[in-house]
C-alpha atoms as a PDB file:
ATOM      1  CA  UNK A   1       0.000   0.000   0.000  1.00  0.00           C
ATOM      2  CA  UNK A   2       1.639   2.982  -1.046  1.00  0.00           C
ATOM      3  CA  UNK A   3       1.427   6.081   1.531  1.00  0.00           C
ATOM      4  CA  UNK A   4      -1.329   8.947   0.583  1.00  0.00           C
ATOM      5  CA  UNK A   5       0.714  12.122   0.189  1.00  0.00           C
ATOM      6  CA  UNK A   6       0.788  14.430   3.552  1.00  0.00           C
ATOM      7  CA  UNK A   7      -1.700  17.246   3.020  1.00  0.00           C
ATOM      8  CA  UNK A   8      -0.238  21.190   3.074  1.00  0.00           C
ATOM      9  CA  UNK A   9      -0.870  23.613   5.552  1.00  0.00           C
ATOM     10  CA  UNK A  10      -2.303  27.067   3.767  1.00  0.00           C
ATOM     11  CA  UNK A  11      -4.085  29.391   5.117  1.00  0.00           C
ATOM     12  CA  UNK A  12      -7.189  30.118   4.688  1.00  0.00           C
ATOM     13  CA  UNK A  13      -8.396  33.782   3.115  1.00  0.00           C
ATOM     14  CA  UNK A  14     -12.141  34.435   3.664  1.00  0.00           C
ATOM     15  CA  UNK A  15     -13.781  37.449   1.538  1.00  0.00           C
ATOM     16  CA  UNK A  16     -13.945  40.375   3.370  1.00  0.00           C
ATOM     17  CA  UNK A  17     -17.343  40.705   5.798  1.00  0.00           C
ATOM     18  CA  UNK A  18     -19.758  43.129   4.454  1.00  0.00           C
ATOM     19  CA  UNK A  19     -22.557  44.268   6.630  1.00  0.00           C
ATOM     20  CA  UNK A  20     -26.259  44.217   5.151  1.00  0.00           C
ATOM     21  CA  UNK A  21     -27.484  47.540   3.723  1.00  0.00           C
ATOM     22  CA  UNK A  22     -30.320  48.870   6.114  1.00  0.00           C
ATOM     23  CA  UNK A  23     -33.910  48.692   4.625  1.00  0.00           C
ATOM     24  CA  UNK A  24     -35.345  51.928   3.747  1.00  0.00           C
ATOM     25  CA  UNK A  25     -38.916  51.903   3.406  1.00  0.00           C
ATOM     26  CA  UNK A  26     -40.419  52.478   0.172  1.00  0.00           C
ATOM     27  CA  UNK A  27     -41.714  55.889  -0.298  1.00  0.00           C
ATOM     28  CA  UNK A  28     -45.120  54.609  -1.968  1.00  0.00           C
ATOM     29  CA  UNK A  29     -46.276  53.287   0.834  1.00  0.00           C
ATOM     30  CA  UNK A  30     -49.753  54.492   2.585  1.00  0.00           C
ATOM     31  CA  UNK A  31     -48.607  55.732   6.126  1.00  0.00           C
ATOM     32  CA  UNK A  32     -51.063  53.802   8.918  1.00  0.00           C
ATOM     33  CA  UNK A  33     -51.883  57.516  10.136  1.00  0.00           C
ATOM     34  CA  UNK A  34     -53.248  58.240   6.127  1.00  0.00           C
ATOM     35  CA  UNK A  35     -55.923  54.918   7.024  1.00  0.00           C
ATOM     36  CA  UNK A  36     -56.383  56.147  10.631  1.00  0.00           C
ATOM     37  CA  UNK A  37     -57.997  59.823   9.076  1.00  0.00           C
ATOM     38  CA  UNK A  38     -59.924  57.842   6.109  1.00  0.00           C
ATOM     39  CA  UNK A  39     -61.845  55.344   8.476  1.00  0.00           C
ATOM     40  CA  UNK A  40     -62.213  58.580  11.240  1.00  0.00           C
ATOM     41  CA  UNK A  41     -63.182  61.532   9.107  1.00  0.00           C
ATOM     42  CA  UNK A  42     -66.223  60.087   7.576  1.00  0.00           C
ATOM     43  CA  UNK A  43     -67.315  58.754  11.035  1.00  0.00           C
ATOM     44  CA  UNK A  44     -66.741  62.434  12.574  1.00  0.00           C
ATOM     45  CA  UNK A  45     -68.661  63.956   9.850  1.00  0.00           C
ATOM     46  CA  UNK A  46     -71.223  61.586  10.107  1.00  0.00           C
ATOM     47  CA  UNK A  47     -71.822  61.795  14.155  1.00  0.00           C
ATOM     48  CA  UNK A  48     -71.865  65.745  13.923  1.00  0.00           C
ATOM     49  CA  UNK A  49     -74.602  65.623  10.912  1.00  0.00           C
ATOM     50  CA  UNK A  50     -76.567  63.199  12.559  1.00  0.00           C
ATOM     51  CA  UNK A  51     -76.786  64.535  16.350  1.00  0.00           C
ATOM     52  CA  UNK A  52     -80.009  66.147  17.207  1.00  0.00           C
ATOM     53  CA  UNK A  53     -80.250  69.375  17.435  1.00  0.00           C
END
């Protein structure tokens, strides 16, 4: 049996780390407050034409 060859020592070179880019939100999104004033509007106009007078 004829001896494997003895492995060589080299070291090892990882790529350099690169941190993730932070998300920025998309400007076309609706803000939550834009949904807030559609539902609450309506319903504020609503109460004040409908109150007895």
């Amino acid at each position: 049996m004829t001896p494997s060859p003895r492995p060589t020592l080299r070291t090892v070179t990882y790529p350099r780390h690169r941190a993730a880019e932070p998300r920025r939100p998309a400007r076309s999104t609706t803000s939550p407050l834009v949904f807030v004033l559609l539902i609450t509007t309506p319903a504020v106009v609503a109460v004040a034409a409908l109150r007895p007078r």
